[in-house]
C-alpha atoms as a PDB file:
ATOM      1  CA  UNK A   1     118.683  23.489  82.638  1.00  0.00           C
ATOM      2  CA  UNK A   2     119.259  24.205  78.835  1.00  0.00           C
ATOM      3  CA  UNK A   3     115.643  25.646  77.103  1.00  0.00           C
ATOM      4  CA  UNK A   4     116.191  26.143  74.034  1.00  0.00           C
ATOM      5  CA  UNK A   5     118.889  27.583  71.756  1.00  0.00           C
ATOM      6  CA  UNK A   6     119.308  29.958  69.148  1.00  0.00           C
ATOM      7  CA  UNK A   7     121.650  31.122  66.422  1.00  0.00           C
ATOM      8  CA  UNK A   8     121.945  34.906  66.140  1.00  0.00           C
ATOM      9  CA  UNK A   9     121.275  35.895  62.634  1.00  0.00           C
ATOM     10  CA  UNK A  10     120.218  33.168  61.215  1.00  0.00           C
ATOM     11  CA  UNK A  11     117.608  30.467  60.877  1.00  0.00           C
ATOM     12  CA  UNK A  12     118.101  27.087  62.608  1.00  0.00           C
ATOM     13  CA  UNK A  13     117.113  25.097  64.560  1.00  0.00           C
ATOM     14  CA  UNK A  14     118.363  22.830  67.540  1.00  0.00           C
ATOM     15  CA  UNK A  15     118.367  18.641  67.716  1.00  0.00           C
ATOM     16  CA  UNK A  16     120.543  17.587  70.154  1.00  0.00           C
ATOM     17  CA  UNK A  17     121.917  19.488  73.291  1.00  0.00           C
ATOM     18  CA  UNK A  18     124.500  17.346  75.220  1.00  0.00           C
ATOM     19  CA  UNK A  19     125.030  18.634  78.545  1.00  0.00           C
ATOM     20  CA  UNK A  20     121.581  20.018  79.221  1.00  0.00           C
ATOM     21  CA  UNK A  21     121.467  20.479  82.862  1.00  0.00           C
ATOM     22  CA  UNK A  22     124.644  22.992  83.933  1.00  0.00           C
ATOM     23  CA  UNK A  23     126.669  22.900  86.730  1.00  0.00           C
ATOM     24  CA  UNK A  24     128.483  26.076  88.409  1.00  0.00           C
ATOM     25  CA  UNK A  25     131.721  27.405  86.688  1.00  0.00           C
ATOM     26  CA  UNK A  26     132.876  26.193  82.927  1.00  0.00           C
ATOM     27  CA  UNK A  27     130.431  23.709  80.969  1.00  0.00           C
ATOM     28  CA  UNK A  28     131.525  21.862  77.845  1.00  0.00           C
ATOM     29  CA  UNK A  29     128.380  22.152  75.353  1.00  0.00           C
ATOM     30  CA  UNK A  30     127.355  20.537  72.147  1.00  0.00           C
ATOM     31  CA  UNK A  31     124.949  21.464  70.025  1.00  0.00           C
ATOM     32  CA  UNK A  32     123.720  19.973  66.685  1.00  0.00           C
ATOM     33  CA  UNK A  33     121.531  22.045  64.373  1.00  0.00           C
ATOM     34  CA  UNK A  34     119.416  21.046  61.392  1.00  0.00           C
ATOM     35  CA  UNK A  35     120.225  22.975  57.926  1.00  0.00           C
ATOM     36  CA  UNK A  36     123.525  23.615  58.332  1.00  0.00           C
ATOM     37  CA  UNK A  37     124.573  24.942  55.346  1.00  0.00           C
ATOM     38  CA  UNK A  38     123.995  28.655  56.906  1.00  0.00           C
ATOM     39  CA  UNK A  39     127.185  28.058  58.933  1.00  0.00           C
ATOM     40  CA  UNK A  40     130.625  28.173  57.856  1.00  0.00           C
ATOM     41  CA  UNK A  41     133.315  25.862  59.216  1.00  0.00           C
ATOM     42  CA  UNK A  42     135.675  27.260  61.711  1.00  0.00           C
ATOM     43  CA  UNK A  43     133.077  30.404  62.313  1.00  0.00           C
ATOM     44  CA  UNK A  44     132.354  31.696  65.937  1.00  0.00           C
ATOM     45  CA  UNK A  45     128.548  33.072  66.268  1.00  0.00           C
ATOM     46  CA  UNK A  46     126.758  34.417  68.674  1.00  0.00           C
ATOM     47  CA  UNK A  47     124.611  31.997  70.381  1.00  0.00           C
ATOM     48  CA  UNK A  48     121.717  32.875  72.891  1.00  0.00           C
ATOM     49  CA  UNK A  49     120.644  30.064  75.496  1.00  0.00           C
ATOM     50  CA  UNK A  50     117.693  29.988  77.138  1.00  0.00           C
ATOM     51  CA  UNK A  51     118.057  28.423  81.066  1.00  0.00           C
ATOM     52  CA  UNK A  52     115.362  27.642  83.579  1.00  0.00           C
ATOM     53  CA  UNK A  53     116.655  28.785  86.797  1.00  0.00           C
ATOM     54  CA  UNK A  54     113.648  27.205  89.494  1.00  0.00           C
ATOM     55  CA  UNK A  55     110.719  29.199  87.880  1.00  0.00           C
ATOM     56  CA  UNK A  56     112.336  31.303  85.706  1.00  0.00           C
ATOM     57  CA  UNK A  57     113.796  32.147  82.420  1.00  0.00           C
ATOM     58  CA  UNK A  58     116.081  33.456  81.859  1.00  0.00           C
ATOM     59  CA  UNK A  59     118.865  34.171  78.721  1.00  0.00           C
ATOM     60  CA  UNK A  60     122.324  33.889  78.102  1.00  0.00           C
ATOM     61  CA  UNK A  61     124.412  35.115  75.400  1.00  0.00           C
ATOM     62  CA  UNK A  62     127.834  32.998  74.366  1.00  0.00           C
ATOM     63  CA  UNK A  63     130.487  32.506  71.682  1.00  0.00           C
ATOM     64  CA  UNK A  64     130.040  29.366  70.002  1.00  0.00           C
ATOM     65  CA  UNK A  65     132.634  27.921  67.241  1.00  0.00           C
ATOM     66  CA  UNK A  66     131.170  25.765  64.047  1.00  0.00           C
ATOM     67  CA  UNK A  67     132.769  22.313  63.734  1.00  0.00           C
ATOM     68  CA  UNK A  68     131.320  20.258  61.340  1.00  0.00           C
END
């Protein structure tokens, strides 16, 4: 299950996470942010995810691409 998520390197915040619980192998994720205007169109950024496996935490780094 989807925590939270972060932007690396800049300042935003997430409002909507569609899929939030994952299933094994490839996941199709979307993610809309308030304040936008820090991101550029057509930009990948590094995106850290934070899952709760049973009781834990735990993080995971990705490659996300902008599309307005």
């Amino acid at each position: 299950m989807i925590n939270s998520v972060k932007v690396e390197g800049v300042t935003i915040n997430a409002v909507m996470v569609n899929v939030v619980i994952l299933q094994p192998g490839q996941n199709s994720i979307v993610i809309k942010f308030d304040n936008v205007s820090q991101l550029a169109p057509g930009t990948s950024y590094l995106i850290t995810l934070s899952l709760k496996v049973g009781e834990k935490l735990i993080e995971v780094k990705a490659v996300a691409t902008y599309q307005p």
